[in-house]
N, C-alpha and C. Protein backbone atom coordinates (compact mmCIF):
# COMPACT_ATOMS: atom_id res chain seq x y z
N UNK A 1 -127.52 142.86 -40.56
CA UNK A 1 -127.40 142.79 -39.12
C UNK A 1 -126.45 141.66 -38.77
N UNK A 2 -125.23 141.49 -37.70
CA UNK A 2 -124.48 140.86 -37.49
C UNK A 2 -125.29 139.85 -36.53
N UNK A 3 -124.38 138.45 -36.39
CA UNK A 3 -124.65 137.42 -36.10
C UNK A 3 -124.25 137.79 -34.09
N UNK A 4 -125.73 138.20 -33.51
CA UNK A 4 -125.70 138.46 -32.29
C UNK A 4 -124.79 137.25 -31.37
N UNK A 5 -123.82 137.91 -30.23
CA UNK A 5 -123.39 136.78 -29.51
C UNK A 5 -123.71 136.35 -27.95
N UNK A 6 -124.39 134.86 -28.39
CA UNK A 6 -124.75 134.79 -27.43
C UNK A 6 -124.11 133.91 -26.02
N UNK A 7 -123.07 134.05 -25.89
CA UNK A 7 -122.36 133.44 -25.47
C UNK A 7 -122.91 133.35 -23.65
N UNK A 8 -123.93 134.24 -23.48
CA UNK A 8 -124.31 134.74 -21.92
C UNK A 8 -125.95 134.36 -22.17
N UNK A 9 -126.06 133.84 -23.32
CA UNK A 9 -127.67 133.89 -23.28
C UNK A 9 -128.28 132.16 -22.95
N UNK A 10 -128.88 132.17 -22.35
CA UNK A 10 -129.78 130.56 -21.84
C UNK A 10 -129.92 129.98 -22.99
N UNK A 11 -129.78 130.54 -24.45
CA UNK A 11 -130.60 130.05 -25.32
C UNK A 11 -129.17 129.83 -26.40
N UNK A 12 -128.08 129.66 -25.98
CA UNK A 12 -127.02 129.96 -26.33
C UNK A 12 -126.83 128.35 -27.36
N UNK A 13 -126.91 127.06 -26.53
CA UNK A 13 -126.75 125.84 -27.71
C UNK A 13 -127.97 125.70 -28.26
N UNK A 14 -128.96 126.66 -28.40
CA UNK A 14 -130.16 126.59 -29.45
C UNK A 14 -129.43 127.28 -30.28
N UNK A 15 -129.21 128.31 -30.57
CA UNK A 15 -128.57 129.67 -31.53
C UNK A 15 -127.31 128.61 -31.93
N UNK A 16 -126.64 128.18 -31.45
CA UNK A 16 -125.48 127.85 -31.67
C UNK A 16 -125.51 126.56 -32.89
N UNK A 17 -126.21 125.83 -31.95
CA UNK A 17 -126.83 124.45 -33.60
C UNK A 17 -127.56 124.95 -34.30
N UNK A 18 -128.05 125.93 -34.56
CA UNK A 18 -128.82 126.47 -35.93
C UNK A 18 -127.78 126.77 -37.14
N UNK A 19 -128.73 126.25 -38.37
CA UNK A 19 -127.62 126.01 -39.68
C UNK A 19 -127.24 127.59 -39.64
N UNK A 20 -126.43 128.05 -40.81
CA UNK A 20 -126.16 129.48 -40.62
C UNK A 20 -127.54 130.43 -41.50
N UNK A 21 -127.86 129.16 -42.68
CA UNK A 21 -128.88 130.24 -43.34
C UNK A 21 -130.20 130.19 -42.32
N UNK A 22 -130.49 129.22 -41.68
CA UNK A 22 -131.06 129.34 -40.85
C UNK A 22 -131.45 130.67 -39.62
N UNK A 23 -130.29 130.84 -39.20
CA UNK A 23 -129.97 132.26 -38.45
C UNK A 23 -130.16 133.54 -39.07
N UNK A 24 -129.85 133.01 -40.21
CA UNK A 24 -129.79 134.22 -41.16
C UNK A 24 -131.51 134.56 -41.69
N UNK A 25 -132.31 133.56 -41.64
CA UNK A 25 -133.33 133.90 -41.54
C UNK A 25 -134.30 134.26 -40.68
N UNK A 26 -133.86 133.88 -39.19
CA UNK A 26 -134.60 134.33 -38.06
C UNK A 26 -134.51 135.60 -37.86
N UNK A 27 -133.00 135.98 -37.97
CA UNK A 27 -132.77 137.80 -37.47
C UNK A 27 -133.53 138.32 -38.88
N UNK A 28 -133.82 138.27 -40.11
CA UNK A 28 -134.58 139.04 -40.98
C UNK A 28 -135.61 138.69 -41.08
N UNK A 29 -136.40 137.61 -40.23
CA UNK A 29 -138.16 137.69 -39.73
C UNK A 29 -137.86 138.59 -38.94
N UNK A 30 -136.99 138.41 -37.51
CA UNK A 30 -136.86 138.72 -36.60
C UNK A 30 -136.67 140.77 -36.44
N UNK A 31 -135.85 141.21 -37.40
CA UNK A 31 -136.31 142.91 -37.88
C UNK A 31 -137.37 143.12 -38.38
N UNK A 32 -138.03 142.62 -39.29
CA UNK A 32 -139.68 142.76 -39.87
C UNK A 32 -140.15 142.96 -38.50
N UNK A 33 -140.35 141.91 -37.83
CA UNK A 33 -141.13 141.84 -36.46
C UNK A 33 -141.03 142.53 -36.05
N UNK A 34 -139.95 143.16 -35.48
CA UNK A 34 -139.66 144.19 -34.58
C UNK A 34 -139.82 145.35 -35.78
N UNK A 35 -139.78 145.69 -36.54
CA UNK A 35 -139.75 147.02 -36.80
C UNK A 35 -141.66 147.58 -37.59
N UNK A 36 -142.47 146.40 -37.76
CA UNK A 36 -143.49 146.51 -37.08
C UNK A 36 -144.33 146.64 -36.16
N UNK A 37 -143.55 146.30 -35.29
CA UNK A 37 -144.26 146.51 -33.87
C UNK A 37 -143.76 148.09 -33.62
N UNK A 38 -142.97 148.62 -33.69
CA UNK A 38 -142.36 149.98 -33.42
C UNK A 38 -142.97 151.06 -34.41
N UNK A 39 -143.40 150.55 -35.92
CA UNK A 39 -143.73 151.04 -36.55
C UNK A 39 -142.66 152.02 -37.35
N UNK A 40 -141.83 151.36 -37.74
CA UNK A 40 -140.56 152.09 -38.45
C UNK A 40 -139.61 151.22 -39.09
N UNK A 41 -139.29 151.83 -40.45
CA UNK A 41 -138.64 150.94 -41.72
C UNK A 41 -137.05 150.26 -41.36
N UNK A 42 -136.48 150.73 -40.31
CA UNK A 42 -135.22 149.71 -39.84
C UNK A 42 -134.99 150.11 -38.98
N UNK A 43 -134.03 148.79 -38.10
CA UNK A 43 -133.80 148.94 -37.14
C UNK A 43 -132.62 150.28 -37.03
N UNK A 44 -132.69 150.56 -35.73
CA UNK A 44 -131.04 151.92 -35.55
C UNK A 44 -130.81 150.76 -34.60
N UNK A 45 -129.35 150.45 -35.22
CA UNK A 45 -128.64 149.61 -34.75
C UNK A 45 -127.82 150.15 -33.12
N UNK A 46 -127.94 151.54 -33.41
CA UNK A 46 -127.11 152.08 -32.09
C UNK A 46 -128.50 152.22 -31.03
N UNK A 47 -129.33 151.84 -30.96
CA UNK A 47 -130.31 151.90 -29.90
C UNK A 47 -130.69 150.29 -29.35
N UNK A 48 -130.20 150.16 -28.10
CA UNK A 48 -129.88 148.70 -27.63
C UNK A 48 -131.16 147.99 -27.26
N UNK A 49 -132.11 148.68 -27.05
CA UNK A 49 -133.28 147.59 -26.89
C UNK A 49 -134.04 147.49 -27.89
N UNK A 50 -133.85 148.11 -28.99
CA UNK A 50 -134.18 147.30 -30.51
C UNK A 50 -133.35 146.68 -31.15
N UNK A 51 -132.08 146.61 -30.78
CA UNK A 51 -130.85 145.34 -31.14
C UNK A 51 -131.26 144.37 -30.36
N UNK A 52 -131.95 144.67 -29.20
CA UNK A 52 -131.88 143.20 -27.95
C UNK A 52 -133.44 142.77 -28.30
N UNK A 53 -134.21 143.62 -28.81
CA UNK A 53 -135.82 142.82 -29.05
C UNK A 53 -135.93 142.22 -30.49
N UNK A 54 -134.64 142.60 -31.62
CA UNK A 54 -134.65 141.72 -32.80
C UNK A 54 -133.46 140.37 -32.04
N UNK A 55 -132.79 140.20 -31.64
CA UNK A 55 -132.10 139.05 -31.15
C UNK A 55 -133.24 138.29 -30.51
N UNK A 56 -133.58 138.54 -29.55
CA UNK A 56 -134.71 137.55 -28.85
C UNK A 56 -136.12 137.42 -29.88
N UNK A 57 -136.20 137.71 -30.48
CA UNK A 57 -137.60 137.41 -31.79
C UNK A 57 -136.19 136.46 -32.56
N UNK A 58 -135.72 136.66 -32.93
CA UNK A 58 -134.74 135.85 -33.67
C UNK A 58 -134.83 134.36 -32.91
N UNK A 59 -134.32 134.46 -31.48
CA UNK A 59 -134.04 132.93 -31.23
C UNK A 59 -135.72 132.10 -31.12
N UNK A 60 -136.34 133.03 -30.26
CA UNK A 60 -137.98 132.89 -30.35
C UNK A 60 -138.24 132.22 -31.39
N UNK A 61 -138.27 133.09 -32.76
CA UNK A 61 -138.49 132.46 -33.93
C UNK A 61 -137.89 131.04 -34.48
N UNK A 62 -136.43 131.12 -34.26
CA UNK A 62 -135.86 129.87 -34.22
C UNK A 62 -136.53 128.40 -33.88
N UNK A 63 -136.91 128.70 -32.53
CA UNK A 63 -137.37 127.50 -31.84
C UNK A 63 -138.98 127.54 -31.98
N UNK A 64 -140.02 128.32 -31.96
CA UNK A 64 -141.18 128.57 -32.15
C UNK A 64 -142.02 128.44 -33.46
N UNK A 65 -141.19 129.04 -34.53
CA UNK A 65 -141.69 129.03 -36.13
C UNK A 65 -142.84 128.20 -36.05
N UNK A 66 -142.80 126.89 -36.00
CA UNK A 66 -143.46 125.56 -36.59
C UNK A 66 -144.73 126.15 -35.75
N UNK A 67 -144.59 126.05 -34.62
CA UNK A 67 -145.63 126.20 -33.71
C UNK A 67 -146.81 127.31 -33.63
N UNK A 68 -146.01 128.81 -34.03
CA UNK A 68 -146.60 129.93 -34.27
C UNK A 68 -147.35 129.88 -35.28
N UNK A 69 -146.93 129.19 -36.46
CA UNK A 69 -147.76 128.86 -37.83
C UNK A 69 -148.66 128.08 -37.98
N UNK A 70 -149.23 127.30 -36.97
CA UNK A 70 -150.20 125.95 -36.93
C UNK A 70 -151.21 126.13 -37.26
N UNK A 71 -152.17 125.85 -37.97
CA UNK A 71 -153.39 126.41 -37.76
C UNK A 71 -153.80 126.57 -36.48
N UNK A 72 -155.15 127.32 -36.66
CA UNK A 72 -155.82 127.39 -35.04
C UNK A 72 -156.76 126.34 -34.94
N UNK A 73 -157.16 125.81 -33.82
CA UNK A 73 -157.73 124.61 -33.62
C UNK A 73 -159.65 125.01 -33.31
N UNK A 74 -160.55 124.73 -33.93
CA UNK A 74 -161.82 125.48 -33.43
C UNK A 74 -162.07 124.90 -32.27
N UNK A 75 -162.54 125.98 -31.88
CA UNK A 75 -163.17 125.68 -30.22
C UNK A 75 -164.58 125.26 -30.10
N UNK A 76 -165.13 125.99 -30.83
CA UNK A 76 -166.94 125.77 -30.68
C UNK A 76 -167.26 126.50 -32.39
N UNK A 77 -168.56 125.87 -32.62
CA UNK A 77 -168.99 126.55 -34.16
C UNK A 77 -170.71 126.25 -33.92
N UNK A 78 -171.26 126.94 -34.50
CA UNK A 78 -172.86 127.66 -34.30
C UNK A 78 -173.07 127.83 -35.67
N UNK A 79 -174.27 127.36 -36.01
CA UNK A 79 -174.43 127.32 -37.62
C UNK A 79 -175.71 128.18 -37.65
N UNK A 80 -176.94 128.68 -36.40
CA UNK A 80 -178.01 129.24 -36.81
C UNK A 80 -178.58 129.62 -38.14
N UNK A 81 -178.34 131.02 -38.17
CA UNK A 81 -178.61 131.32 -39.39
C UNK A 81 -177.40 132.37 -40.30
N UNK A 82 -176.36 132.04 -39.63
CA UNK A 82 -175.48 132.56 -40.67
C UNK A 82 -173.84 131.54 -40.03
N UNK A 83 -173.46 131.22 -38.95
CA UNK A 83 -172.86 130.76 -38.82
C UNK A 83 -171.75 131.53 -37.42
N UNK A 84 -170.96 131.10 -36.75
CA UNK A 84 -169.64 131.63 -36.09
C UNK A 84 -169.20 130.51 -35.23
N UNK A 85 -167.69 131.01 -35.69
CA UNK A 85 -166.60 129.86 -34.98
C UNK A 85 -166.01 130.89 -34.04
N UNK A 86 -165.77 130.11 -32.68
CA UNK A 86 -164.37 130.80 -32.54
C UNK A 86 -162.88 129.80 -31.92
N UNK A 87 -162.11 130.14 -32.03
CA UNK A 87 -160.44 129.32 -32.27
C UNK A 87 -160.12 129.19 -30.42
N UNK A 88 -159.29 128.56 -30.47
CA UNK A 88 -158.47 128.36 -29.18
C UNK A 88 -157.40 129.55 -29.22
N UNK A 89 -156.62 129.88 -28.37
CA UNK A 89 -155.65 130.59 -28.41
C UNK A 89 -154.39 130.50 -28.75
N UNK A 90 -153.63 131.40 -29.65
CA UNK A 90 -152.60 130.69 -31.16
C UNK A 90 -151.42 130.86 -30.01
N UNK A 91 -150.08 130.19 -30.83
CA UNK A 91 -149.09 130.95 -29.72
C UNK A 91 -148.48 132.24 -29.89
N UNK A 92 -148.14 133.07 -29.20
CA UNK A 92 -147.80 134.24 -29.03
C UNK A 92 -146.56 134.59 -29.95
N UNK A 93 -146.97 135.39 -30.71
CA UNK A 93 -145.95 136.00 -32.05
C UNK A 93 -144.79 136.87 -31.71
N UNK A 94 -144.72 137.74 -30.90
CA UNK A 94 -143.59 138.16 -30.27
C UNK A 94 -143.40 137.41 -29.35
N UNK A 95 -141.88 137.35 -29.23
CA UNK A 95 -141.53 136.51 -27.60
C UNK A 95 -141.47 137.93 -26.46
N UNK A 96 -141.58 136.89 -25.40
CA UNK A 96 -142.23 138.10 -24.09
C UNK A 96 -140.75 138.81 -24.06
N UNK A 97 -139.90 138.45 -23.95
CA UNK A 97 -138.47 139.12 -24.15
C UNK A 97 -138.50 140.27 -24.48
N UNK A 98 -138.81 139.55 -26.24
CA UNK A 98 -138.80 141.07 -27.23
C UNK A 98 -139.60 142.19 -26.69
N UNK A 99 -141.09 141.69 -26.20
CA UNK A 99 -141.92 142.93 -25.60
C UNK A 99 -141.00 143.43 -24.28
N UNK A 100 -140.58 143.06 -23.68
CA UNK A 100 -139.79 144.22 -23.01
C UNK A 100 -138.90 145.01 -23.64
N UNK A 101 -138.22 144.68 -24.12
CA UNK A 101 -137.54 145.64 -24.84
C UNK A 101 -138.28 146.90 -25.42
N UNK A 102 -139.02 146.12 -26.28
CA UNK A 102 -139.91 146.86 -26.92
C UNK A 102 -140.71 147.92 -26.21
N UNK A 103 -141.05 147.58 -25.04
CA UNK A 103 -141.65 148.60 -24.32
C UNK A 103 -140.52 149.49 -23.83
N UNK A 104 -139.70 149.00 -23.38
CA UNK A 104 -138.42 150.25 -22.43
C UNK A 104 -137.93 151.28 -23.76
N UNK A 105 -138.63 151.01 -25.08
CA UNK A 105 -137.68 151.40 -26.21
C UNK A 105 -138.59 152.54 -26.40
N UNK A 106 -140.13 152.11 -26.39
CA UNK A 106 -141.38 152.78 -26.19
C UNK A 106 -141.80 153.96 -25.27
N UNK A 107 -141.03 153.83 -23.97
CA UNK A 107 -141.00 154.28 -22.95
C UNK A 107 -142.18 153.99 -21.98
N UNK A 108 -142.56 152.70 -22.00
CA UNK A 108 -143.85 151.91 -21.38
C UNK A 108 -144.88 151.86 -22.43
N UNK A 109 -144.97 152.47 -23.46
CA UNK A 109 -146.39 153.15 -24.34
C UNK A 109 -146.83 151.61 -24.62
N UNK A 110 -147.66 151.36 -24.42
CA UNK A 110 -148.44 149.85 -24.93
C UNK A 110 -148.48 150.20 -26.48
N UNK A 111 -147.65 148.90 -26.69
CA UNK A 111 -148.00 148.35 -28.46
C UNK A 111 -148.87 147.51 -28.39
N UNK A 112 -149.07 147.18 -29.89
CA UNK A 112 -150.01 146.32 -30.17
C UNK A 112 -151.04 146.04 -29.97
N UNK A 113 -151.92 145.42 -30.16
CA UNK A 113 -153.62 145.25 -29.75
C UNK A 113 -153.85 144.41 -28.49
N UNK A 114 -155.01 145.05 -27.64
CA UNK A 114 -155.21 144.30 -26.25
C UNK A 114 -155.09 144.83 -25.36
């Protein structure tokens, strides 16, 4: 996949100071991602809102990685007689971007769980 240009995008001197292997690794999280969520083995490069929802998971990923990966922080834990935790809320693994796309690509059909 070619090195998207973002010359019109807000996020343009983030993308831009990223090393190159760097980039080069966001857009190939950044197709996994997306072509899980769609449920299909690669992107079709000639269909523009799955070119535009792997670019925005790309820069997402860029700037987010560290953060998305954190552990989760427990919220409350109950030990009775067998035990349950439950977590705070992680940060969001697709960027909201990508889900539009993703949906107009969908034709509204809700992905994912929730």
């Amino acid at each position: 996949m070619s090195d998207p240009d973002f010359t019109k995008h807000l996020k343009y001197a983030v993308w831009t100071a990223l090393a190159s292997d760097r980039k080069a690794a966001a857009l190939e999280m950044a197709v996994n991602d997306i072509c899980c969520q769609l449920g299909i083995d690669a992107i079709d490069e000639t269909r523009t809102n799955q070119l535009n929802a792997v670019y925005e998971q790309a820069v997402y990923l860029a700037e987010n990685f560290d953060k998305i990966n954190q552990p989760q922080a427990v919220a409350a834990e109950s030990i009775a007689d067998a035990g349950s935790r439950s977590y705070k809320g992680s940060a969001r693994t697709i960027a909201p971007r990508a889900k539009m796309f993703l949906n107009r690509e969908t034709g509204g059909i809700r992905i994912g769980r929730g």
